[in-house]
Protein backbone atom coordinates (compact mmCIF):
# COMPACT_ATOMS: atom_id res chain seq x y z
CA UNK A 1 0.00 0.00 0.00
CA UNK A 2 2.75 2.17 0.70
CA UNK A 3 4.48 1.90 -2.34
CA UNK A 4 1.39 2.20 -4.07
CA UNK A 5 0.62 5.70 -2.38
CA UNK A 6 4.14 6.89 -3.33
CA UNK A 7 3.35 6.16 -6.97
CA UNK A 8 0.43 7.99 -7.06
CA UNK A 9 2.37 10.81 -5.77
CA UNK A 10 4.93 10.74 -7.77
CA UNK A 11 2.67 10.32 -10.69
CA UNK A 12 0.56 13.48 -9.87
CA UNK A 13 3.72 15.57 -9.11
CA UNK A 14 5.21 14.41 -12.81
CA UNK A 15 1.63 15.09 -13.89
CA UNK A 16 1.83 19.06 -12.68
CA UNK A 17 4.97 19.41 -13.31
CA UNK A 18 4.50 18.93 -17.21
CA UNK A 19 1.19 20.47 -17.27
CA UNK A 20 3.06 23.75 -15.85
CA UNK A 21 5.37 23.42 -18.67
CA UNK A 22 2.04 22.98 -21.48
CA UNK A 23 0.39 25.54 -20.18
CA UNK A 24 3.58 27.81 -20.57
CA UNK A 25 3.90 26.53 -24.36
CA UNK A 26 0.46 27.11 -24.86
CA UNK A 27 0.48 30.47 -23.92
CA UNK A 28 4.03 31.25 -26.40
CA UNK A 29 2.35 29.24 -29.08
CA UNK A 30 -0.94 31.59 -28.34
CA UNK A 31 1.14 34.70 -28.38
CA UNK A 32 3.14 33.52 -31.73
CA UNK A 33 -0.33 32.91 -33.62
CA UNK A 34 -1.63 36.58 -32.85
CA UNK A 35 1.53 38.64 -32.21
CA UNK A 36 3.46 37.16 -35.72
CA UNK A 37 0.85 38.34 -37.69
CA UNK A 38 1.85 42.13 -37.25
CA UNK A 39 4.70 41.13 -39.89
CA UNK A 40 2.62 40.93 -42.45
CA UNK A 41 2.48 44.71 -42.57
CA UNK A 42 5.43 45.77 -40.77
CA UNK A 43 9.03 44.33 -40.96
CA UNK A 44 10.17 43.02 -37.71
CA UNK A 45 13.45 45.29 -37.69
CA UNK A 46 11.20 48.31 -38.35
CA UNK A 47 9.38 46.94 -35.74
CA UNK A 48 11.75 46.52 -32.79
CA UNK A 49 13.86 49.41 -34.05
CA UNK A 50 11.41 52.08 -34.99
CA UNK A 51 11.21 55.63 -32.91
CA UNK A 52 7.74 56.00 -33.30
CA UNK A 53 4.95 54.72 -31.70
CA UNK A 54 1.63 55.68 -33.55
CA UNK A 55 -0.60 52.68 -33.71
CA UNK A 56 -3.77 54.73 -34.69
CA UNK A 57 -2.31 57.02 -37.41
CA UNK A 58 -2.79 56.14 -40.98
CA UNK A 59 -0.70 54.89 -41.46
CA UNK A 60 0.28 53.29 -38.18
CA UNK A 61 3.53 53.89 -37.09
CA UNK A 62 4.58 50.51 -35.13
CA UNK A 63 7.70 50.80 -33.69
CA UNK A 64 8.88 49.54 -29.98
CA UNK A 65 12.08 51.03 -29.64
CA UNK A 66 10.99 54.05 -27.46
CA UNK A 67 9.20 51.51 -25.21
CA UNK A 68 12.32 48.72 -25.20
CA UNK A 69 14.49 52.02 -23.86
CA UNK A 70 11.98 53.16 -21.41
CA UNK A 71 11.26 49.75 -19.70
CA UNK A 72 15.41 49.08 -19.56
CA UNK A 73 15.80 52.54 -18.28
CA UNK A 74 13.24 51.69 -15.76
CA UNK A 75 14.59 48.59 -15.03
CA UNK A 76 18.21 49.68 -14.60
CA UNK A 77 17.14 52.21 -12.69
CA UNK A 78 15.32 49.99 -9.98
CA UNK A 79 18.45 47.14 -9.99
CA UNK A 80 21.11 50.25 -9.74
CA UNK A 81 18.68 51.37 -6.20
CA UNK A 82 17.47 47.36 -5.05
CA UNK A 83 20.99 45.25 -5.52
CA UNK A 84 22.75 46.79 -3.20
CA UNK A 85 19.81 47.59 -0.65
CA UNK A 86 18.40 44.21 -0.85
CA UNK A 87 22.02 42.83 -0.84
CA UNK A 88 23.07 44.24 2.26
CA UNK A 89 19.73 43.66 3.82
CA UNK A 90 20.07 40.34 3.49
CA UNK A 91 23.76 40.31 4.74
CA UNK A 92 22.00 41.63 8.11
CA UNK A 93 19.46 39.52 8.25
CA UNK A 94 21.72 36.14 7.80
CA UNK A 95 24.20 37.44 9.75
CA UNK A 96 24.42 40.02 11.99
CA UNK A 97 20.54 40.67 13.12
CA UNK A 98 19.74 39.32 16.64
CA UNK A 99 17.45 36.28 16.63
CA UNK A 100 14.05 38.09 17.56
CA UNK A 101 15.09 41.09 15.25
CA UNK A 102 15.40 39.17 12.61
CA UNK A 103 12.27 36.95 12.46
CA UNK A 104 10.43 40.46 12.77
CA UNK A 105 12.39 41.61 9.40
CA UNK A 106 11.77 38.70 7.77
CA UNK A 107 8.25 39.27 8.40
CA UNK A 108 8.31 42.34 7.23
CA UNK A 109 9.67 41.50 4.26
CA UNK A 110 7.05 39.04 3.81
CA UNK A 111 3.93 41.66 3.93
CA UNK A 112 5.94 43.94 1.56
CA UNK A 113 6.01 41.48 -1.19
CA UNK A 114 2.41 40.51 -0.53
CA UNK A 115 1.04 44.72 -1.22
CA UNK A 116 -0.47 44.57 -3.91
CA UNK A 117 1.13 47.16 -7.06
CA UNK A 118 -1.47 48.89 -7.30
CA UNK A 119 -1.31 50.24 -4.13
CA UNK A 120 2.49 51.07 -4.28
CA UNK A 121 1.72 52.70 -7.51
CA UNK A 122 -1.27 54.62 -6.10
CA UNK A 123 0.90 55.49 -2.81
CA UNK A 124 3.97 56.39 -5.41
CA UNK A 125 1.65 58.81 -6.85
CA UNK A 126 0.54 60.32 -3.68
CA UNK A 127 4.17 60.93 -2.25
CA UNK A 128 6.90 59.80 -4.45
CA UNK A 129 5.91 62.21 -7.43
CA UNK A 130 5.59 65.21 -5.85
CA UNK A 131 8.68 64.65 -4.06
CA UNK A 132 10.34 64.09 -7.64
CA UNK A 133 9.05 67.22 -9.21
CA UNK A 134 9.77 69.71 -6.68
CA UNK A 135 13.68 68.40 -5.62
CA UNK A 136 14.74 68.08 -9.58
CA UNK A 137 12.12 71.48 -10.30
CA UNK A 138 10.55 69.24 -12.87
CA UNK A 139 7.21 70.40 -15.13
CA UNK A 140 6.27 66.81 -13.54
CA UNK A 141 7.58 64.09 -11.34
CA UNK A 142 5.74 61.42 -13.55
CA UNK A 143 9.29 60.34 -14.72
CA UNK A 144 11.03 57.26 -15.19
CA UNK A 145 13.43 58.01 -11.98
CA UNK A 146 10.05 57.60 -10.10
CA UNK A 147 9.13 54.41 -11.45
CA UNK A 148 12.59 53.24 -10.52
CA UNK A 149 12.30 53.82 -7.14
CA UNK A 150 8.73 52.15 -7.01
CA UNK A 151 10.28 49.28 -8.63
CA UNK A 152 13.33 48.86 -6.56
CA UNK A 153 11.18 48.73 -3.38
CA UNK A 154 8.92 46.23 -5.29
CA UNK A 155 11.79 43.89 -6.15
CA UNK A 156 13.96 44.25 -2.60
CA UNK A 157 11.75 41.82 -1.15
CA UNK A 158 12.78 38.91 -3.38
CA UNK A 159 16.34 39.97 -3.46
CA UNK A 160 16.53 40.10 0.16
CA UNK A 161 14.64 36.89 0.24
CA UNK A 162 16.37 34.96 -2.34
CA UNK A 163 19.53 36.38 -0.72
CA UNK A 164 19.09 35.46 2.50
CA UNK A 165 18.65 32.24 2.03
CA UNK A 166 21.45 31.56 -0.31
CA UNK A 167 23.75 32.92 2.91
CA UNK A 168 21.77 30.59 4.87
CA UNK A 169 22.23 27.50 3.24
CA UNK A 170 26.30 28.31 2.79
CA UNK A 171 28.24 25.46 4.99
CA UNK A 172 28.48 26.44 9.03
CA UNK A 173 31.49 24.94 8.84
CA UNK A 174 32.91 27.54 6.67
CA UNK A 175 32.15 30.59 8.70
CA UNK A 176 33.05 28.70 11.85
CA UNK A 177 36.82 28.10 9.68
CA UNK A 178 37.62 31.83 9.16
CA UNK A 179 36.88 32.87 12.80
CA UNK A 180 39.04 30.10 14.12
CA UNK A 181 41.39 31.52 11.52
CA UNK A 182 41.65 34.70 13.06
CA UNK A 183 39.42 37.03 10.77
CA UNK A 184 36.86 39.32 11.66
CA UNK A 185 33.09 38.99 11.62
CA UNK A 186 33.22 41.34 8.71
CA UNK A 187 35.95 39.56 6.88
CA UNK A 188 34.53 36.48 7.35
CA UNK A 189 31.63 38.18 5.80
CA UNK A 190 33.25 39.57 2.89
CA UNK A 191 36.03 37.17 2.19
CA UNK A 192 33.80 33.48 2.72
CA UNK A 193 29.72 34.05 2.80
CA UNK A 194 29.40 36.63 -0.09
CA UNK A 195 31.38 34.49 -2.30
CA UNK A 196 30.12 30.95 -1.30
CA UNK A 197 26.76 32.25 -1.44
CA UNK A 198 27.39 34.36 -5.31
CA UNK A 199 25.45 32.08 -7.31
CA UNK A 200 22.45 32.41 -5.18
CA UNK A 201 22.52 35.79 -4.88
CA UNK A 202 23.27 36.40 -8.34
CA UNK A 203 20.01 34.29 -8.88
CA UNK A 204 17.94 36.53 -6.53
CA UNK A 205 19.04 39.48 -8.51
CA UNK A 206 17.78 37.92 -11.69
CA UNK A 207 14.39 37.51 -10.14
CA UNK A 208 14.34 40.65 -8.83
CA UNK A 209 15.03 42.49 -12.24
CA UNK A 210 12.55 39.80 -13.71
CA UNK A 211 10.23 41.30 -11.27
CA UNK A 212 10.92 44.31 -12.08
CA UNK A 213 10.55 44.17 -16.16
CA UNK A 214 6.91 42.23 -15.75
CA UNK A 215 5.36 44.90 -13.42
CA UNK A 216 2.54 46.51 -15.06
CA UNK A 217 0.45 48.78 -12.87
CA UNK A 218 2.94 50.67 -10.47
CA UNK A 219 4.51 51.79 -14.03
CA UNK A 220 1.65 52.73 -15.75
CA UNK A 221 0.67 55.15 -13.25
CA UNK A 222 3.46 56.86 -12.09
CA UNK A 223 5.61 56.66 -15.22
CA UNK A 224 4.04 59.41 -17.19
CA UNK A 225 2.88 56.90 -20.27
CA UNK A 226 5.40 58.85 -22.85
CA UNK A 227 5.85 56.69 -25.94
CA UNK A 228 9.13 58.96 -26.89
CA UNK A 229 13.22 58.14 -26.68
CA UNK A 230 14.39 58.82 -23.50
CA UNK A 231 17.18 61.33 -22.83
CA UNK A 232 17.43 60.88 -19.49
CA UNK A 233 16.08 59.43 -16.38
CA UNK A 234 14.27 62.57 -15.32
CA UNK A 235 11.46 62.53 -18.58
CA UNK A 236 7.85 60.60 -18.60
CA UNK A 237 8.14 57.17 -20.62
CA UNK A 238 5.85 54.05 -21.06
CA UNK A 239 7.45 50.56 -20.59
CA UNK A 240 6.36 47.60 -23.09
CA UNK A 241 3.75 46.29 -20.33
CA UNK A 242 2.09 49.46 -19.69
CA UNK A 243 1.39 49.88 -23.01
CA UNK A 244 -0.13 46.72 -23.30
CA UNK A 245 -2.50 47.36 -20.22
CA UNK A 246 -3.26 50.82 -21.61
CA UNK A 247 -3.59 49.91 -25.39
CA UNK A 248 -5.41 46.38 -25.35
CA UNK A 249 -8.88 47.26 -24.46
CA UNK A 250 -9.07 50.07 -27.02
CA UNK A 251 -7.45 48.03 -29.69
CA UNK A 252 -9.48 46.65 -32.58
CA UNK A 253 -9.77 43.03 -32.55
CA UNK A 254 -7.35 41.94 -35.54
CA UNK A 255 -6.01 45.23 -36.24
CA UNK A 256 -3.30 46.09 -36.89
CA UNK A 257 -2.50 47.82 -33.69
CA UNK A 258 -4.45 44.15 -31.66
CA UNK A 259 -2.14 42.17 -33.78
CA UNK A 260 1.62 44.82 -32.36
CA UNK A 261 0.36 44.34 -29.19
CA UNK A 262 0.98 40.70 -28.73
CA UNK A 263 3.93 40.90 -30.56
CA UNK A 264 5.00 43.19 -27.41
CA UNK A 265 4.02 40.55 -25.10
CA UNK A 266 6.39 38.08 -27.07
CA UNK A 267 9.28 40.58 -26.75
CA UNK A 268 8.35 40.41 -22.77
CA UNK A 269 7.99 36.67 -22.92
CA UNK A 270 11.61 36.01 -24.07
CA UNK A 271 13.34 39.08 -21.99
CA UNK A 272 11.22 37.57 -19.40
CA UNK A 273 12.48 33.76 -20.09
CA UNK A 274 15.78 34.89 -20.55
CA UNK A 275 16.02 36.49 -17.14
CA UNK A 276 14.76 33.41 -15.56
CA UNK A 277 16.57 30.75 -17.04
CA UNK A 278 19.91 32.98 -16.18
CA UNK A 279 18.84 33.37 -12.82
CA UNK A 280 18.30 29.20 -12.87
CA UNK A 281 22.04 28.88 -14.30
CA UNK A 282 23.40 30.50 -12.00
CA UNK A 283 21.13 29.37 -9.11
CA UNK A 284 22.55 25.62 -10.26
CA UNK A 285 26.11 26.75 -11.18
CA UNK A 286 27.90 25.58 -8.09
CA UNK A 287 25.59 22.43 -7.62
């Protein structure tokens, strides 16, 4: 009986684990079918490459480039402010945080992850704009400098997460080694946890920035929704996911303009599969 219940199990967890993977095919395969026919009328380097944006005009102007720049501006943005913030906050919390101190952090970072984005987005309008337009004197602090800081305190929580528990899970033994050594706590730190613990946090910084890239609402309403090439980090842009949540329920079905719009979400899909399977090589690197 025993055996027989493990085979069940086994079965049903083979059984999920390859309908996760079909439903993800499913999806690309749905996205191919509807986003490839945009091609038909527009080239594909016109389309990843041209400045303008225009989907309505006659006739429409489809090109992504201003949106590709403003969702990797965004996105650097947010990794330049979270890595090192959600780095060292997970360096505290493994390792020098007092036992009750830290369970209360790591419950904290817990309920950050689980606010919903609209709310930051809604709060980021309240109190992070404002803030942005009158310290740079900007005509308006719906800027792509404000949707990186939204989006570094929306990814810290799974860097500092991720993080964490790749210092964790490094060897006791290894710490314990250096301090009998002779070196410092900080040393030890520095010179043995960081680097036994790289590919893990190298991982959690992929996910962040994954996190980061797919975001959709905190962007679209504190980015300023500019389909124009960025100069710098203190204009309005519009990120390839906004302009799918801002653009799909207005767009004729099998239009032109329906048809660009899932060829956007394809462009996400691979960045998007890209920055996961890195963060899985790496995660796996040293295993």
């Amino acid at each position: 009986m025993r055996k027989l219940k493990e085979f069940i199990i086994e079965k049903l967890i083979l059984i999920c684990g390859l309908a996760s993977i079909f439903f993800v095919v499913l999806i690309f395969l749905f996205l191919l079918k509807e986003g490839l026919a945009v091609f038909k009328t527009v080239g594909p380097f016109k389309f990843l490459f041209g400045k303008s944006w225009y989907p309505i005009s006659e006739p429409a102007q489809l090109g992504i480039l201003p949106l590709i720049f403003g969702s990797l501006l965004v996105t650097l943005g947010a990794a330049i402010i979270s890595i090192p913030v959600g780095v060292g906050c997970a360096v505290y919390i493994a390792e020098i945080a007092p036992a009750k101190i830290k369970e209360i952090l790591k419950a904290g970072i817990e309920l950050l992850a689980a606010i919903p984005s609209v709310v930051l987005g809604f709060v980021g309008m309240i109190t992070l704009v404002p803030l942005v337009k009158s310290v740079f004197h900007l005509p308006t602090g719906l800027t792509a400098l404000s949707g990186s800081i939204m989006l570094a305190f929306m990814a810290m929580p799974t860097i500092v997460s991720v993080a964490e528990d790749a210092l964790y899970s490094v060897p006791k033994t290894y710490k314990e080694g250096a301090l009998a050594l002779g070196a410092t706590h900080w040393q030890t730190i520095w010179r043995v946890m960081l680097p036994a613990s790289s590919s893990g946090i190298l991982a959690a910084v992929m996910l962040g920035i994954g996190r980061v890239i797919g975001e959709t609402m905190a962007v679209m309403m504190i980015t300023g929704n500019a389909a124009v090439m960025p100069n710098s980090i203190l204009v309005p842009v519009r990120t390839l996911t906004a302009t799918i949540a801002a653009e799909m329920g207005e767009a004729v079905v099998g239009s032109e303009h329906y048809f660009a719009l899932f060829a956007i979400g394809i462009v996400l899909f691979i960045i998007s599969f890209a920055i996961n399977v890195t963060a899985d090589l790496f995660l796996h690197k040293r295993q």
